[in-house]
C-alpha atoms as a PDB file:
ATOM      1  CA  UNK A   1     140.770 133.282 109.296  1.00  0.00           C
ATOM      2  CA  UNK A   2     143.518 130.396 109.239  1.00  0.00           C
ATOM      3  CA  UNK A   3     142.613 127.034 107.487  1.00  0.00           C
ATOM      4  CA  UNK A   4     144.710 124.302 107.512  1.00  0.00           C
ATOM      5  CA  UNK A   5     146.310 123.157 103.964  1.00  0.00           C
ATOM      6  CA  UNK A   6     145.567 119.543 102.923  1.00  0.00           C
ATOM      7  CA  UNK A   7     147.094 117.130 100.254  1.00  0.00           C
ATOM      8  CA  UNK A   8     145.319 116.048  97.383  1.00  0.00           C
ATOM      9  CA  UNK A   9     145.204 112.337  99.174  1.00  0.00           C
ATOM     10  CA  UNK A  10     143.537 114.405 102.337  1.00  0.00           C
ATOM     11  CA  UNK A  11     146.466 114.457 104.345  1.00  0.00           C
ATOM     12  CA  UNK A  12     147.604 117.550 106.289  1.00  0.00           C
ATOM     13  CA  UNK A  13     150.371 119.665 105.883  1.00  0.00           C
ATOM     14  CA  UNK A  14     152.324 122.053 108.099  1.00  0.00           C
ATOM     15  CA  UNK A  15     150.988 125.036 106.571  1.00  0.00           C
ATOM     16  CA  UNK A  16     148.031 126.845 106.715  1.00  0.00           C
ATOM     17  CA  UNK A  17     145.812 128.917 104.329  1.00  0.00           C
ATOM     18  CA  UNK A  18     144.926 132.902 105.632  1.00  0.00           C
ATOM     19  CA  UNK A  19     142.117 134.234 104.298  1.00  0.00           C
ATOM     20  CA  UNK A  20     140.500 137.312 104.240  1.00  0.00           C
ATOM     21  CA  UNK A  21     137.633 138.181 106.834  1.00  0.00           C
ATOM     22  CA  UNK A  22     135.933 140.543 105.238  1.00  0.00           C
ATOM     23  CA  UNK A  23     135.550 137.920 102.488  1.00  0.00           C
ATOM     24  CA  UNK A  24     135.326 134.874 104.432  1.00  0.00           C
ATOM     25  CA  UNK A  25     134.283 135.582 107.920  1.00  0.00           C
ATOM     26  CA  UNK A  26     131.399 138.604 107.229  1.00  0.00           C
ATOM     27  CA  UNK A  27     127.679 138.606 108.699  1.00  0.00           C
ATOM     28  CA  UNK A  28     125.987 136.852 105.525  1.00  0.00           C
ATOM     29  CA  UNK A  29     123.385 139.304 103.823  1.00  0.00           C
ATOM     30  CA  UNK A  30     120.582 136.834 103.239  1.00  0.00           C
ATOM     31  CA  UNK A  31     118.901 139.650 101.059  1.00  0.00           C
ATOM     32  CA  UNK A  32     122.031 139.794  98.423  1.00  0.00           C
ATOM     33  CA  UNK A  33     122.341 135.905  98.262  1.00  0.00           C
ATOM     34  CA  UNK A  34     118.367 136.016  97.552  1.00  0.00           C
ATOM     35  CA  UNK A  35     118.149 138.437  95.109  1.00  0.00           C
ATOM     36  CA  UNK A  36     121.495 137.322  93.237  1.00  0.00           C
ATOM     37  CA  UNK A  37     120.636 133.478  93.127  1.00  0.00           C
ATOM     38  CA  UNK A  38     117.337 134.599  91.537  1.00  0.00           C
ATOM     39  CA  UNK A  39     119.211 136.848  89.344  1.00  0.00           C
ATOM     40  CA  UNK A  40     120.755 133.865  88.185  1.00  0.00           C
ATOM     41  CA  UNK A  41     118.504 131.550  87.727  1.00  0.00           C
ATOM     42  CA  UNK A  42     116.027 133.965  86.175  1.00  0.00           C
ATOM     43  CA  UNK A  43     118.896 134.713  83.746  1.00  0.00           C
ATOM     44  CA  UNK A  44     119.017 130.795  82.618  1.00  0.00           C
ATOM     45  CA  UNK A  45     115.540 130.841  81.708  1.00  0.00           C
ATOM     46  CA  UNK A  46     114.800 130.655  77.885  1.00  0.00           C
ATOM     47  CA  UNK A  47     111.389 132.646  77.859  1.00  0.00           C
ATOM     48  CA  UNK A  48     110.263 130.443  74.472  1.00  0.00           C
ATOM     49  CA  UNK A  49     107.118 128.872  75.707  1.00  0.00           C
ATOM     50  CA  UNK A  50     103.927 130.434  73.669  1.00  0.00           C
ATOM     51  CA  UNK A  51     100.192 129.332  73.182  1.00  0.00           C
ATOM     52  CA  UNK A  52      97.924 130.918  70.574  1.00  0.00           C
ATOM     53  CA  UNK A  53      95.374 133.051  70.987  1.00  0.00           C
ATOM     54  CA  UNK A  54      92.039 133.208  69.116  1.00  0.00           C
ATOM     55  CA  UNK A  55      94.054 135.287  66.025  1.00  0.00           C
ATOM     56  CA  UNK A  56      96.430 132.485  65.750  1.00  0.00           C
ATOM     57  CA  UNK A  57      94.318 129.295  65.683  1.00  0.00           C
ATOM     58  CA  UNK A  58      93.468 127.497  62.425  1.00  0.00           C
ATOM     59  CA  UNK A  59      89.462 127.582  62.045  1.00  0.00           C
ATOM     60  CA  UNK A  60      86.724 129.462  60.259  1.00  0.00           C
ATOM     61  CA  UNK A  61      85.697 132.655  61.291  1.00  0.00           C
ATOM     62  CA  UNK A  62      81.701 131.834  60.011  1.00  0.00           C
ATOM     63  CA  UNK A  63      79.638 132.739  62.495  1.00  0.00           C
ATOM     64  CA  UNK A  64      78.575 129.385  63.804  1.00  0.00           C
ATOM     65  CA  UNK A  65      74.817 130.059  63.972  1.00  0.00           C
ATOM     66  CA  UNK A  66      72.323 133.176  64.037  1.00  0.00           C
ATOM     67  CA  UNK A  67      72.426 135.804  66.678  1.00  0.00           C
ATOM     68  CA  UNK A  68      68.932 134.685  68.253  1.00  0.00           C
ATOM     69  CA  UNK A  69      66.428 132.584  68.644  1.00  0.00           C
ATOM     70  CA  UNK A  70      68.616 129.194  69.033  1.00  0.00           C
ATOM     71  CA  UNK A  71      69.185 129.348  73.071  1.00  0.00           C
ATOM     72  CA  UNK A  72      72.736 129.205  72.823  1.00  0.00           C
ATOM     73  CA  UNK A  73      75.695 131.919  73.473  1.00  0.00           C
ATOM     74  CA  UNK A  74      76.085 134.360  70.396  1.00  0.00           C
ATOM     75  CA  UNK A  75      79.140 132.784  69.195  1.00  0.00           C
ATOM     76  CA  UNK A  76      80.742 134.560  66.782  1.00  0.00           C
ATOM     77  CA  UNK A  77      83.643 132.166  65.774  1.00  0.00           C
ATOM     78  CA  UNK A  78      84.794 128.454  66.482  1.00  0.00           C
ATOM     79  CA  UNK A  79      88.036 130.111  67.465  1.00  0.00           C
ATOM     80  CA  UNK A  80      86.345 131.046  70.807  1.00  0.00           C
ATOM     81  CA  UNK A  81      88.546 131.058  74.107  1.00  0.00           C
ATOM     82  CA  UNK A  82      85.321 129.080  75.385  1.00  0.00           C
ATOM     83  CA  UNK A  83      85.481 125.921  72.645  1.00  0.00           C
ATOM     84  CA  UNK A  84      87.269 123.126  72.279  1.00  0.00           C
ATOM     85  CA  UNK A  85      90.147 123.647  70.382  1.00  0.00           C
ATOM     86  CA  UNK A  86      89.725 127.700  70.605  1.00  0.00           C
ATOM     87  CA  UNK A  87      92.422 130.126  71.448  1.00  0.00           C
ATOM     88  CA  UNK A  88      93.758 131.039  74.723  1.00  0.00           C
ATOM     89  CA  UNK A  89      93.123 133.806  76.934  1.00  0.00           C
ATOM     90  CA  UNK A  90      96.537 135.697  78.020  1.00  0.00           C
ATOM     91  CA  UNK A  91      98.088 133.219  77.913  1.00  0.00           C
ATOM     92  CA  UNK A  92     102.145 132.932  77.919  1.00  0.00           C
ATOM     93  CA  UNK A  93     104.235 134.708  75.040  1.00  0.00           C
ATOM     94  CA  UNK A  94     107.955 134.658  74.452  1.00  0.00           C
ATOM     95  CA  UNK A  95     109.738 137.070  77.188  1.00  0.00           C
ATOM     96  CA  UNK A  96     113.189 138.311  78.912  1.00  0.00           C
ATOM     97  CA  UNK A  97     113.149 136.877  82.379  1.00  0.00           C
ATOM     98  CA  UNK A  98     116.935 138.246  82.943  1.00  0.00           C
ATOM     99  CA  UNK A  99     117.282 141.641  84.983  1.00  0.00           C
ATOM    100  CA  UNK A 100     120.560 143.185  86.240  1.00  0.00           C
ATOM    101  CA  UNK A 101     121.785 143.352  89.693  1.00  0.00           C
ATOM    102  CA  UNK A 102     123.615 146.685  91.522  1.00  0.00           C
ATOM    103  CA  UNK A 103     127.372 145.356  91.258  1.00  0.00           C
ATOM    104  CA  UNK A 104     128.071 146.385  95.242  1.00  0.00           C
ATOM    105  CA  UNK A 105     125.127 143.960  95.578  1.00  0.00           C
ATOM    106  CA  UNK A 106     126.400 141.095  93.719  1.00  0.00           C
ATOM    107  CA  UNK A 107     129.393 141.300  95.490  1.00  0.00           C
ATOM    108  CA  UNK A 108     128.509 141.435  98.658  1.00  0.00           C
ATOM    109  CA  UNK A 109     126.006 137.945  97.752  1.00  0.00           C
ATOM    110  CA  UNK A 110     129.687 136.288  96.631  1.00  0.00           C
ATOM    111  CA  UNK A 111     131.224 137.199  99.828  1.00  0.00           C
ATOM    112  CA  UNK A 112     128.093 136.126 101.833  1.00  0.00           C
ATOM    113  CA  UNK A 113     128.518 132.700 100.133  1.00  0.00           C
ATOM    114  CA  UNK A 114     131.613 132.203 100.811  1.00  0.00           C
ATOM    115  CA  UNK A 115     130.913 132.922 104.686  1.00  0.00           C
ATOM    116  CA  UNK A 116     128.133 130.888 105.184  1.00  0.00           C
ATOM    117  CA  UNK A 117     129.959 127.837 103.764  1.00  0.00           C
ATOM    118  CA  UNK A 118     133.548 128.907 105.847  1.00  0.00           C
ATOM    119  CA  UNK A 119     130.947 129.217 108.993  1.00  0.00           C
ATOM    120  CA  UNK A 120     130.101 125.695 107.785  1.00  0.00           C
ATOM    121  CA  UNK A 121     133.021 124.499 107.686  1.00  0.00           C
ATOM    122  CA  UNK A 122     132.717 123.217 104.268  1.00  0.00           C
ATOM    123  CA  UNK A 123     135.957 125.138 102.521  1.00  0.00           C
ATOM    124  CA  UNK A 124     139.006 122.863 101.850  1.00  0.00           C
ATOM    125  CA  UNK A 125     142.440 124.177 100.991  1.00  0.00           C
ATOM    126  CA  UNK A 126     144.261 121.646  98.776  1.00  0.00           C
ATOM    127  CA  UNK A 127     148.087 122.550  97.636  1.00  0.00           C
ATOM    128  CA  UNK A 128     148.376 122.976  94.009  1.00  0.00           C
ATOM    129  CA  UNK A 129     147.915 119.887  92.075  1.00  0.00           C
ATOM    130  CA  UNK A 130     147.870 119.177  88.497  1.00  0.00           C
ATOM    131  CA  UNK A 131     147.945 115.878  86.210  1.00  0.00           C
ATOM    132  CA  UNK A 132     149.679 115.155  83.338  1.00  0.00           C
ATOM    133  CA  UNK A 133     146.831 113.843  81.602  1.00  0.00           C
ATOM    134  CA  UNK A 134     142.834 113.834  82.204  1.00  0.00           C
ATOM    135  CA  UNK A 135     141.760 110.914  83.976  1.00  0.00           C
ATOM    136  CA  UNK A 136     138.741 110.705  86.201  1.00  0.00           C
ATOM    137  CA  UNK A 137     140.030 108.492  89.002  1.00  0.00           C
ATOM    138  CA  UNK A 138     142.533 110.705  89.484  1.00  0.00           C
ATOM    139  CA  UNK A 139     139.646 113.308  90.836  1.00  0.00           C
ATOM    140  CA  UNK A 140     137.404 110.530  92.473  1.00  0.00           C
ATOM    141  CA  UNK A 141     140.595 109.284  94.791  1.00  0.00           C
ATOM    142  CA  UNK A 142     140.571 113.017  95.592  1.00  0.00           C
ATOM    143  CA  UNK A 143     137.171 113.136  96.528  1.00  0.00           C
ATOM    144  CA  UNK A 144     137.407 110.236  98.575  1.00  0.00           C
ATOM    145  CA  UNK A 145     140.458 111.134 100.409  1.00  0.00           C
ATOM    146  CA  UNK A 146     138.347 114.070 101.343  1.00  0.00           C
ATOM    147  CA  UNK A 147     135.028 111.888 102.556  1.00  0.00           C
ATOM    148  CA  UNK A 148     133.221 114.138  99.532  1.00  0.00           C
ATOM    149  CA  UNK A 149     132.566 111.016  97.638  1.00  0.00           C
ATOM    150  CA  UNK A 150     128.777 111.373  95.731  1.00  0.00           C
ATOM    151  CA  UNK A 151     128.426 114.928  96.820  1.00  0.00           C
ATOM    152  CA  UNK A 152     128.456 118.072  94.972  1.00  0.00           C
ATOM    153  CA  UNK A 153     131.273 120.051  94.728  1.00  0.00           C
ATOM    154  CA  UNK A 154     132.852 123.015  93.901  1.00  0.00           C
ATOM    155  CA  UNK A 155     136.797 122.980  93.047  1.00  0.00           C
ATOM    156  CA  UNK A 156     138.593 126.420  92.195  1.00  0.00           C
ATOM    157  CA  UNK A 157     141.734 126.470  90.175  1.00  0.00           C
ATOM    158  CA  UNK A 158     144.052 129.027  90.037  1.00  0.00           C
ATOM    159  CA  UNK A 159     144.111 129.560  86.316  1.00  0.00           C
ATOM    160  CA  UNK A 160     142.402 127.049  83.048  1.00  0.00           C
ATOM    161  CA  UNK A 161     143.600 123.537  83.695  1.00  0.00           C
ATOM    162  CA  UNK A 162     141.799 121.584  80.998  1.00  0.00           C
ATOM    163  CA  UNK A 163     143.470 118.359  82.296  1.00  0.00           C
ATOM    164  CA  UNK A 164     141.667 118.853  85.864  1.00  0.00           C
ATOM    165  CA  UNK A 165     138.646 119.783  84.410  1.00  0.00           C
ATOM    166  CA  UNK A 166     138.252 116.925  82.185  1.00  0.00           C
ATOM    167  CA  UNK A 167     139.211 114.304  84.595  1.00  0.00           C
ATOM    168  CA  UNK A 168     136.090 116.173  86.909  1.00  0.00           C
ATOM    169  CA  UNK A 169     133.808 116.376  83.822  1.00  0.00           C
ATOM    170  CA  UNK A 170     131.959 112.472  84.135  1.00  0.00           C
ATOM    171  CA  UNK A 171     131.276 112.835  87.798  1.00  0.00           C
ATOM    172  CA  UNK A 172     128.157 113.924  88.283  1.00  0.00           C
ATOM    173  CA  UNK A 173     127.710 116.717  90.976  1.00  0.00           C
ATOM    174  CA  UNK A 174     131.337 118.060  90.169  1.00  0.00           C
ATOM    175  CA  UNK A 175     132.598 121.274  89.318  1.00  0.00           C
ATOM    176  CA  UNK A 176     135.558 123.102  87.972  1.00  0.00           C
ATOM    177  CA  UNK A 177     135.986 126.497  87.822  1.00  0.00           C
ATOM    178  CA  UNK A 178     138.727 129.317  88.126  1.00  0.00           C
ATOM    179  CA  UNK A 179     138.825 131.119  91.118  1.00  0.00           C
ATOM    180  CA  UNK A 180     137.552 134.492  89.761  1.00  0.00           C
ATOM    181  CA  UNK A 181     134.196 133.277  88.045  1.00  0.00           C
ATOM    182  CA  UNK A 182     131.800 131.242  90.506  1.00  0.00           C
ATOM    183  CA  UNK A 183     129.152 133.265  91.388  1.00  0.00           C
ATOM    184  CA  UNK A 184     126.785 133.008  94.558  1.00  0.00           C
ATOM    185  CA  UNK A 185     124.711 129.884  92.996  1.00  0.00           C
ATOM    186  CA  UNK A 186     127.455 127.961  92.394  1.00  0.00           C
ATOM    187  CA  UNK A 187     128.888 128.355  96.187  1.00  0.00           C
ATOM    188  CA  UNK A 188     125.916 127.774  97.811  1.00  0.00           C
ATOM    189  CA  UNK A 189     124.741 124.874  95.344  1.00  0.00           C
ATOM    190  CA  UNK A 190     127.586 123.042  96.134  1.00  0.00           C
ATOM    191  CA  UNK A 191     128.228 120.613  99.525  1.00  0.00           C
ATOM    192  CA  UNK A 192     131.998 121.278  99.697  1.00  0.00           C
ATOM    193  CA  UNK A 193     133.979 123.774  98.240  1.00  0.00           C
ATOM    194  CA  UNK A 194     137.781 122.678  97.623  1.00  0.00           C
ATOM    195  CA  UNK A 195     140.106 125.744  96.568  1.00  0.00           C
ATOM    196  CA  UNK A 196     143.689 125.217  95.281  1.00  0.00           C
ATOM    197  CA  UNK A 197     146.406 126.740  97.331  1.00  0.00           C
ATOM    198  CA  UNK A 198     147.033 129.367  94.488  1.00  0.00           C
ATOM    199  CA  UNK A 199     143.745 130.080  93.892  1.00  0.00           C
ATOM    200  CA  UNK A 200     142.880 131.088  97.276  1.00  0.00           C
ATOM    201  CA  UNK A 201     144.859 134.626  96.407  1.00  0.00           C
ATOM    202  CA  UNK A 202     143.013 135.019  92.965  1.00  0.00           C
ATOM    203  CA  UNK A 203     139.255 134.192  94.500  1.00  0.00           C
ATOM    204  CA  UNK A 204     140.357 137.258  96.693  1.00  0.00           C
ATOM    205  CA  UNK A 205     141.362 139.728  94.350  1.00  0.00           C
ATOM    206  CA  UNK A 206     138.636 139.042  91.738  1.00  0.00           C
ATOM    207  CA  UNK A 207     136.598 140.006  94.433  1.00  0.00           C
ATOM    208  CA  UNK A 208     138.122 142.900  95.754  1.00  0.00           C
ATOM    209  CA  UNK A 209     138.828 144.562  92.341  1.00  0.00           C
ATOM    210  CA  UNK A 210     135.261 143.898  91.492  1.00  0.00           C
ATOM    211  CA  UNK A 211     134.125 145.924  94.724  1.00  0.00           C
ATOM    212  CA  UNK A 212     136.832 148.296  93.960  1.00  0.00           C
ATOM    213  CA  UNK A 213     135.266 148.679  90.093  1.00  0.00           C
ATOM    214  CA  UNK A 214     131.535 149.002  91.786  1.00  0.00           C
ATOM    215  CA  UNK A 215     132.723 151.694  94.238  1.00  0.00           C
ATOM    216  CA  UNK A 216     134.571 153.697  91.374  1.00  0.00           C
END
């Protein structure tokens, strides 16, 4: 697959960006993306929230009245699931939501990403770029060059570049990340994906090795 190579003020250059088909251009495995987005999201979860049960409410534990003779239920403590202000009944308790994924599988999710958003047509190949200092207009200009203006999106460096990714940082719905760490969520999250020149090479690689690592 051949894209064409933009300018970071959106115009095009002679050149053009291949990229891999088996990474780019593959039947997308809507099972993998499934499983792996709710691998992720599962993993962000805290797991804190808690009510008390009967053991852990403050109250008395005098019987409230005798066993018979009064009509009522044979209560045996104010703490009751059934009373105001009693305990709860199973209710939720601190947990792990976070479970592990096969690696082959994660893998193949990234890849399926990717594809659904080059069938989209929503991957962008900017040349290299880099600023001498942060500055956010410098990153809004870009995003306007590129019609991307109030969307969310996704822009891969080839290496750290704290000056990019503090000039990206105050616009909401923007996000920078090197080319071998965004996982399935944060492809598909995104509207537009914009990957540096550079980085097209390393998003490859990171993923190949990966599979190469899961295979082994």
């Amino acid at each position: 697959m051949k894209l064409d190579i933009y300018k970071i003020d959106g115009k095009k250059t002679s050149k053009k960006a291949d990229l891999s088909d088996s990474i780019f251009a593959i039947e997308p495995n809507e099972t993998a993306i499934y499983e792996d987005v709710r691998r992720h999201m599962a993993n962000k979860r805290q797991g804190t929230h808690k009510t008390k049960e009967r053991n852990e409410v403050t109250g008395s534990t005098k019987k409230l009245y005798r066993q018979k003779g009064t009509g009522n239920a044979r209560r045996g403590s104010a703490k009751s699931p059934l009373l105001r202000k009693g305990g709860t009944v199973f209710g939720p308790q601190p947990r792990d939501y976070s479970f592990k994924l096969n690696k082959k599988v994660v893998q193949l999710a990234r890849k399926s990403a990717l594809s659904v958003k080059a069938a989209a047509e929503s991957i962008t190949v900017v040349s290299d770029f880099s600023f001498d200092t942060p500055k956010t207009a410098q990153i809004a200009d870009m995003l306007s060059a590129f019609e991307l203006a109030g969307k969310k999106v996704l822009v891969l460096t080839a290496e750290t570049d704290k000056n990019i990714f503090k000039s990206a940082r105050n616009i909401p719905g923007v996000q920078v990340v090197e080319a071998n760490k965004p996982n399935t969520y944060q492809i598909l999250h995104a509207d537009a994906v914009i990957i540096q020149e550079s980085a097209v090479s390393v998003l490859e690689n990171s993923i190949e090795q990966k599979a190469e690592e899961a295979a082994a």
